[in-house]
Protein backbone atom coordinates (compact mmCIF):
# COMPACT_ATOMS: atom_id res chain seq x y z
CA UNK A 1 77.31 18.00 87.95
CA UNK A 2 74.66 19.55 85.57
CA UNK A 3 72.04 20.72 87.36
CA UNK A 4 69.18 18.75 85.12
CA UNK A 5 71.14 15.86 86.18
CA UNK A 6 71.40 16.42 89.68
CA UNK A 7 67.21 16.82 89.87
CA UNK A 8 67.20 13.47 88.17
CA UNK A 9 69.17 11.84 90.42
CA UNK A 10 66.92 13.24 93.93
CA UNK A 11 63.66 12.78 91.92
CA UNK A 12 64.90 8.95 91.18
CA UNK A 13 65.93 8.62 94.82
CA UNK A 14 62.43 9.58 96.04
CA UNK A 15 60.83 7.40 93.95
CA UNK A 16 62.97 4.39 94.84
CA UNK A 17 61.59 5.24 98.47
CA UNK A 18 58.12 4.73 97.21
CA UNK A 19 58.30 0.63 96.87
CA UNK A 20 61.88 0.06 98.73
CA UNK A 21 59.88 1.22 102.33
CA UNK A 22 57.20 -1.31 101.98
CA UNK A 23 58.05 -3.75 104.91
CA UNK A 24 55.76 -6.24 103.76
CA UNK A 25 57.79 -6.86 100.54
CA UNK A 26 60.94 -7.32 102.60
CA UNK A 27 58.52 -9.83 104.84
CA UNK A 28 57.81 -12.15 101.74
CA UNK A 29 61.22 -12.34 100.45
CA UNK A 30 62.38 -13.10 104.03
CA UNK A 31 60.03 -16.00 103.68
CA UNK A 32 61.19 -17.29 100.19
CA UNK A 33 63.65 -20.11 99.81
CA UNK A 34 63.96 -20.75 96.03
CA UNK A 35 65.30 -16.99 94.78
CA UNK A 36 67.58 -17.62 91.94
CA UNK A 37 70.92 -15.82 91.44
CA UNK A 38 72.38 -14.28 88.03
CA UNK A 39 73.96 -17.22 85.73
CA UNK A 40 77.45 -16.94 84.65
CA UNK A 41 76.69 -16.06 81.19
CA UNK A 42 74.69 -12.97 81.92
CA UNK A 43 77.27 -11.56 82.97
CA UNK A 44 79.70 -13.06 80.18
CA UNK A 45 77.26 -10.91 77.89
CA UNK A 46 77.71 -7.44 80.00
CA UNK A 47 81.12 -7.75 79.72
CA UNK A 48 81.27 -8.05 76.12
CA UNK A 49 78.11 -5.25 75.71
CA UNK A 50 80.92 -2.72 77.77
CA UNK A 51 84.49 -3.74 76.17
CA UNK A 52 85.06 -3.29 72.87
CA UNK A 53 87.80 -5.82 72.65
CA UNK A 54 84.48 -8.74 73.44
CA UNK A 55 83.11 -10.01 70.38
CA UNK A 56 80.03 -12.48 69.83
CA UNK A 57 82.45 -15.63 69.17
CA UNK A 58 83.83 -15.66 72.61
CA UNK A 59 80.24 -15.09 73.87
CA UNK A 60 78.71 -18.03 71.79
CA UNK A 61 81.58 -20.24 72.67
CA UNK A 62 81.12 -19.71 76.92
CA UNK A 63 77.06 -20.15 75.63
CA UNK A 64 78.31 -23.94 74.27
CA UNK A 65 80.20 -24.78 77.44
CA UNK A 66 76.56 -24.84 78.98
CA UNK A 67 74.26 -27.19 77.38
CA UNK A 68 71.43 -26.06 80.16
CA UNK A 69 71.63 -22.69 79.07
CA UNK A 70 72.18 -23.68 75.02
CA UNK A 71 69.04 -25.49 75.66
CA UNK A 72 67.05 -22.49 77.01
CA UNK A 73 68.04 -19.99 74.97
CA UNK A 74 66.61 -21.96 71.65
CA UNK A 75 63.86 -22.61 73.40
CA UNK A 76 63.00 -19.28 74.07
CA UNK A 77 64.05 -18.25 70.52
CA UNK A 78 62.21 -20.33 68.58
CA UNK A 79 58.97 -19.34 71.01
CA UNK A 80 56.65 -17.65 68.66
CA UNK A 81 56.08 -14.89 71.09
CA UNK A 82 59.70 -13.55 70.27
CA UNK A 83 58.26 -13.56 66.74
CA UNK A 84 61.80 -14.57 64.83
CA UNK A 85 61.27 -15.25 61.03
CA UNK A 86 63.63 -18.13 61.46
CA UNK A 87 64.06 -21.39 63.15
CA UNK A 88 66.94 -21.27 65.38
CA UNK A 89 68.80 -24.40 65.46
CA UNK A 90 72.20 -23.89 67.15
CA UNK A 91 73.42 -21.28 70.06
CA UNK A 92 75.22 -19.15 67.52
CA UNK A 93 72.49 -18.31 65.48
CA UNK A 94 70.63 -17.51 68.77
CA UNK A 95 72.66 -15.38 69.72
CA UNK A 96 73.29 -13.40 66.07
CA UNK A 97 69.84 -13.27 65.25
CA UNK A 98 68.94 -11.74 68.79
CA UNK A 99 71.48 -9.61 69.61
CA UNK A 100 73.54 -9.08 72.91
CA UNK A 101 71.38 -7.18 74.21
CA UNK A 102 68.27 -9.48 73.66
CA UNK A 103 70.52 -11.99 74.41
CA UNK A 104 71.18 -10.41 77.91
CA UNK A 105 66.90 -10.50 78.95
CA UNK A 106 66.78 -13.82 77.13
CA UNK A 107 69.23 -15.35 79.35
CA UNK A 108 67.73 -13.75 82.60
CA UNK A 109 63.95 -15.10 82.03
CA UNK A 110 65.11 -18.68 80.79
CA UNK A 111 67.40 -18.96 83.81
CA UNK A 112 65.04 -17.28 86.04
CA UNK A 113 62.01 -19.50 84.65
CA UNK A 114 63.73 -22.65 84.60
CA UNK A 115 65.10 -22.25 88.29
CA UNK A 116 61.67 -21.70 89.84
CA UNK A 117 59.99 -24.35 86.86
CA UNK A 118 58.70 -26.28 89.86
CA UNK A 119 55.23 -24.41 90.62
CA UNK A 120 52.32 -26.65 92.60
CA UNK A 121 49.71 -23.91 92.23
CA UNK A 122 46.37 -24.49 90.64
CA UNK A 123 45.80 -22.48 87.40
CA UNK A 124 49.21 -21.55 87.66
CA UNK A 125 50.43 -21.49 83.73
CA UNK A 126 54.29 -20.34 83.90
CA UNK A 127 54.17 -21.10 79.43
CA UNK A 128 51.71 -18.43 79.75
CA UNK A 129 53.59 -16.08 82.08
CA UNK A 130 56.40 -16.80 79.78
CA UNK A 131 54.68 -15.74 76.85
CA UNK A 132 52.97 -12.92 78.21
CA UNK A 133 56.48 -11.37 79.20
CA UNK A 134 58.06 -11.73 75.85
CA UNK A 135 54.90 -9.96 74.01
CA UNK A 136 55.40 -7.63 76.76
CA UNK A 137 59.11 -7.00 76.13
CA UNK A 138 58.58 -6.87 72.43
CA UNK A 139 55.64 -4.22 72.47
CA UNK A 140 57.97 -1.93 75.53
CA UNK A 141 60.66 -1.96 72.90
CA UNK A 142 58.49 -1.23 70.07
CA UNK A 143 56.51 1.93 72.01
CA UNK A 144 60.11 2.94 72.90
CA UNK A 145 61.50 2.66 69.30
CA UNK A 146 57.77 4.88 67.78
CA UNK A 147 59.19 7.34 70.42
CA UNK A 148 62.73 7.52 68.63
CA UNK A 149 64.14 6.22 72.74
CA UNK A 150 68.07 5.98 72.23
CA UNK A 151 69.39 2.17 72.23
CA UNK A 152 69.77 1.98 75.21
CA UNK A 153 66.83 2.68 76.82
CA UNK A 154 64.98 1.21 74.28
CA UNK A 155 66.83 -2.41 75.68
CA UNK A 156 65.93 -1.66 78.78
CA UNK A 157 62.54 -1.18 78.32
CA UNK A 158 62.81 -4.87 76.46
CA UNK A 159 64.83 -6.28 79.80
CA UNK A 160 61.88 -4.95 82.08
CA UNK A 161 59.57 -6.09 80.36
CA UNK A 162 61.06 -9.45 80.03
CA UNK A 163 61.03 -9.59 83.75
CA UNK A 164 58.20 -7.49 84.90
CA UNK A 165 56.14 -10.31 86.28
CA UNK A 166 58.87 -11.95 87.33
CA UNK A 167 57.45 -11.52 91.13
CA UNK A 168 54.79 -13.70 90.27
CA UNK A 169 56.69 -16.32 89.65
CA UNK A 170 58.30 -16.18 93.06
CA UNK A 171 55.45 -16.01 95.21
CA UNK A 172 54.01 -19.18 93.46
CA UNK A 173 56.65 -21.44 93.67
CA UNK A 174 57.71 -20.31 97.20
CA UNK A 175 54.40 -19.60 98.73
CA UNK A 176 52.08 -22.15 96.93
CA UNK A 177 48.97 -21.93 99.54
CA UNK A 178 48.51 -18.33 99.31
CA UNK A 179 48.95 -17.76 96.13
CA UNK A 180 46.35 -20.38 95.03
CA UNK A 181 44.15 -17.57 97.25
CA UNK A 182 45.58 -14.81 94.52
CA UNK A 183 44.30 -16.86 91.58
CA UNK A 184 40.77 -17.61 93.08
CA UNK A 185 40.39 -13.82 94.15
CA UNK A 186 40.94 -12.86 90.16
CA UNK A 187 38.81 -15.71 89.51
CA UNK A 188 36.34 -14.80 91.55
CA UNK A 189 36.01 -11.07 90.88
CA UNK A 190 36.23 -10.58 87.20
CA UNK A 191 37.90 -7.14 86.34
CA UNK A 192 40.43 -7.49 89.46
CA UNK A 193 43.67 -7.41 88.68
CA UNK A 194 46.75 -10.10 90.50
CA UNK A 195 47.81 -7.07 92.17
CA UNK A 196 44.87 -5.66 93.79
CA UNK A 197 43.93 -9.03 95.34
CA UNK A 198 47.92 -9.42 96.23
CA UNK A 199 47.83 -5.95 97.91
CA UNK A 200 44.50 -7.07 99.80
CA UNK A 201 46.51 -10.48 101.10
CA UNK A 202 49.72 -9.72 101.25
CA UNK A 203 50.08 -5.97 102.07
CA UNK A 204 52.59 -6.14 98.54
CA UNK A 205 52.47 -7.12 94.87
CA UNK A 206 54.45 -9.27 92.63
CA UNK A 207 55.88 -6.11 91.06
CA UNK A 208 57.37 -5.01 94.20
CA UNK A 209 58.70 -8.51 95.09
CA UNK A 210 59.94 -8.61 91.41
CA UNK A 211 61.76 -5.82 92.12
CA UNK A 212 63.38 -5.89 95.59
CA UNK A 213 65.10 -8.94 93.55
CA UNK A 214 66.60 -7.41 90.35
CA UNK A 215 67.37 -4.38 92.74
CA UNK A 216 69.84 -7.39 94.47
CA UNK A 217 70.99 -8.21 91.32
CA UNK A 218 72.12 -4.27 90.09
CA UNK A 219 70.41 -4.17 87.51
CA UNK A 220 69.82 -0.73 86.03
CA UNK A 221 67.76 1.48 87.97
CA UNK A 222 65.18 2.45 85.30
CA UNK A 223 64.97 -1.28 84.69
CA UNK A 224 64.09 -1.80 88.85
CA UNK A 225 61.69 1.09 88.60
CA UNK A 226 59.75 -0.04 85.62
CA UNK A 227 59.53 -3.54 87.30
CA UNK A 228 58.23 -2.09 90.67
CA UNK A 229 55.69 0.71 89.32
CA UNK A 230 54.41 -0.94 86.21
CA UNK A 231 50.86 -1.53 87.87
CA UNK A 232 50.97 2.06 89.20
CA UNK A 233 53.34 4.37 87.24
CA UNK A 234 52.13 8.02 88.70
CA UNK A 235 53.75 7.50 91.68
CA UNK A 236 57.25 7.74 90.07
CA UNK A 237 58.14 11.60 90.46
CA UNK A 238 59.61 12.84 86.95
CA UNK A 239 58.52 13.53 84.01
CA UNK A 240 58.90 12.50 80.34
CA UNK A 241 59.00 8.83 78.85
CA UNK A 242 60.97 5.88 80.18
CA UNK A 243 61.03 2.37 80.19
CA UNK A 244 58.14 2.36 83.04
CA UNK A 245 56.11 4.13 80.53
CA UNK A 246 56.64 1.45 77.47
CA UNK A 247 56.30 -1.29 80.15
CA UNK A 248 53.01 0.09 81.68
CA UNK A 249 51.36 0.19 78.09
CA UNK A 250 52.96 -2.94 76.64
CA UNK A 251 51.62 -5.08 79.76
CA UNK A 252 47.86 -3.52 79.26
CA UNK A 253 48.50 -3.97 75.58
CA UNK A 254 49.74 -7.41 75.83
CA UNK A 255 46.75 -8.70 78.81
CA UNK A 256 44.71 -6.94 78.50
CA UNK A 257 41.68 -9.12 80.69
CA UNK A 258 41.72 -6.63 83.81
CA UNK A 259 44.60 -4.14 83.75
CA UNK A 260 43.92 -0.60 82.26
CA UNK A 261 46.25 2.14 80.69
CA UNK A 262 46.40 5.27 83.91
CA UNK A 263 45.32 7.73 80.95
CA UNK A 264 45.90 10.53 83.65
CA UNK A 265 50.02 9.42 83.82
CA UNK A 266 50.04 9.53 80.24
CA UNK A 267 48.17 12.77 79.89
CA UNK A 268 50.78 14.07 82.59
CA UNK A 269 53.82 13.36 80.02
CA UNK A 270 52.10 15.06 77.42
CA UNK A 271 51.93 11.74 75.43
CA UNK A 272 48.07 11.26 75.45
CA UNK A 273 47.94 12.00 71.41
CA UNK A 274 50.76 9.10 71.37
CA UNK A 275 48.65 6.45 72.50
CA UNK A 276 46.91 5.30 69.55
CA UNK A 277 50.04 5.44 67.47
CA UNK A 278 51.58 3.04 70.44
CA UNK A 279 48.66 0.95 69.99
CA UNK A 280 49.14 0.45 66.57
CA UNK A 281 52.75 0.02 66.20
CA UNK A 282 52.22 -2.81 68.42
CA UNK A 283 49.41 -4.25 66.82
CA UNK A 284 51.35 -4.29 63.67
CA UNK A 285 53.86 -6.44 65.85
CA UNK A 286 51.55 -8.96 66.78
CA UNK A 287 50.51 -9.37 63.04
CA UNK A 288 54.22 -9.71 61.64
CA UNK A 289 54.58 -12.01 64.47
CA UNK A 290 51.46 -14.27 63.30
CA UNK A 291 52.88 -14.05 59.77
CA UNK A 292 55.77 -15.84 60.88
C-alpha cells in the first residue's frame, strides 16, 4: 500500500463517521416504508461500463425488454434540463447520445423518481426537484471537466449530483405531515435553507437520509460523501477537489434562492481564484442549453 493511499483511505473513514453516527438519520429511515431498490438495468449498465466484452446493443436491447424504464429514460432525455440538441425518440438513441455512464444516473433518478411519484405534500414540486438535479448534475460535471477531473470522477460528480436531493424526496412521500412543516419553515423565513429547518425538526437533513440510502445501495464512496456533505462540505477531512466540491457549487449555482458557496472550504483547497471560472463555465451551460 502507498502510503498517500493509505492516508486517503483513514481520512475517508473519518469522514464517513461524520454523517453515518447521526442516530436520527437511522430513526427516519426506520420510519420510511416506500425506499426504492436499484432496477435491473442499472446494474445491466455497470456490468457493461466494467467488461469489455459488454457493448451498448446488448444494453439497449435489456433497455427494450422494459417499456417502464424505455419510457423514463426518454422522458428524462428529452427534459430540457439535460440540454440534448436532439429529440430523442427511441431507447437506442437514448442511450448513444447519453452515454453509459449518463445512462447509469439517468436510470437511477427516473427509477428513483417514478417509485416515490406519489407525494401528498403541499408545495411539493418533484418536476422541479427533477430539474433542479439534472442542472445540478450537468454544472458538477462541467466544474469537474474546467478542473481537467479524470472520467471517472468527473461521472461521479454527474451521478451525485443527479441524486443529491434525492433525500428530499423520501421524507415527502414517506413522512407527508412533517415535511409540509419543512416547506412552511423555508416559506416562512426567507434565506433558510430545507436543511436548516430539517436539522431544527428532525435532528437530520435530506442529504444525510439521501445518503444512508445510496450507501445501501454501494454506490461509490465519493458519490455517498458528496450526497451526505453537499450542504456542509468542510467537515469532510482531505484536501483537494472531488465530486463533493463540484456538487457543493453546482447546487448553489443551480438554486441559488437560500444556499451559499462555504468560500472558506474553497479557500482551504486553494481553489478560491477557480470560482469565477466555475461560474462561468456553467453559465455558458445554461445558455447552450437555452439555445437548444
Amino acid at each position: 500500500w502507498h502510503e498517500d493511499v493509505l492516508r486517503e483511505m483513514i481520512e475517508r473513514s473519518f469522514s464517513v463517521a461524520v454523517w453515518l453516527s447521526n442516530p436520527a438519520a437511522r430513526r427516519l429511515m426506520s420510519r420510511m416504508t416506500v425506499v426504492p431498490s436499484p432496477p435491473d438495468l442499472y446494474f445491466e449498465v455497470v456490468r457493461a461500463l466494467n467488461s469489455p466484452e459488454s457493448d451498448l446493443e446488448t444494453v439497449v436491447e435489456r433497455a427494450e425488454q422494459d417499456p417502464a424504464m424505455t419510457a423514463k429514460l426518454l422522458k428524462v432525455s428529452n427534459s430540457a434540463a439535460l440540454g440534448l440538441r436532439h429529440e430523442v425518440t427511441n431507447v437506442g438513441q437514448a442511450i448513444s447520445f447519453l452515454g453509459l455512464e449518463t445512462t447509469r444516473s439517468v436510470i437511477l433518478l427516473a427509477h428513483t423518481f417514478s417509485y416515490c411519484d406519489r407525494v401528498r405534500v403541499a408545495g411539493f414540486k418533484i418536476e422541479q426537484l427533477w430539474d433542479h438535479s439534472l442542472r445540478a448534475a450537468r454544472m458538477a460535471r462541467q466544474i469537474a471537466r474546467c478542473e481537467f477531473a479524470p472520467r471517472k470522477m468527473m461521472e461521479e460528480s454527474f451521478l451525485a449530483g443527479v441524486l443529491h436531493d434525492l433525500g428530499e424526496l423520501l421524507l415527502a412521500v414517506n413522512m407527508p405531515a412533517e415535511y409540509s412543516k419543512v416547506l412552511e419553515g423555508v416559506r416562512a423565513n426567507p434565506g433558510t435553507t430545507h436543511a436548516e429547518i430539517e436539522t431544527q425538526l428532525f435532528g437530520a437533513t435530506h442529504a444525510e437520509i439521501g445518503a444512508e440510502l445510496m450507501a445501501a445501495w454501494n454506490l461509490p464512496l465519493p458519490v455517498v460523501e458528496a450526497i451526505a456533505l453537499h450542504h456542509r462540505p468542510a467537515q469532510l477531512l482531505g484536501s483537494g477537489f472531488r465530486p463533493l466540491t463540484a456538487v457543493h457549487v453546482a447546487d448553489v449555482f443551480s438554486d441559488e434562492a437560500a444556499a451559499t458557496v462555504d468560500e472558506d472550504y474553497i479557500a482551504d483547497l486553494g481553489l478560491a481564484e477557480r470560482l469565477q471560472k466555475w461560474r462561468d463555465a456553467c453559465d455558458d451551460l445554461v445558455a447552450e442549453t437555452e439555445a437548444c
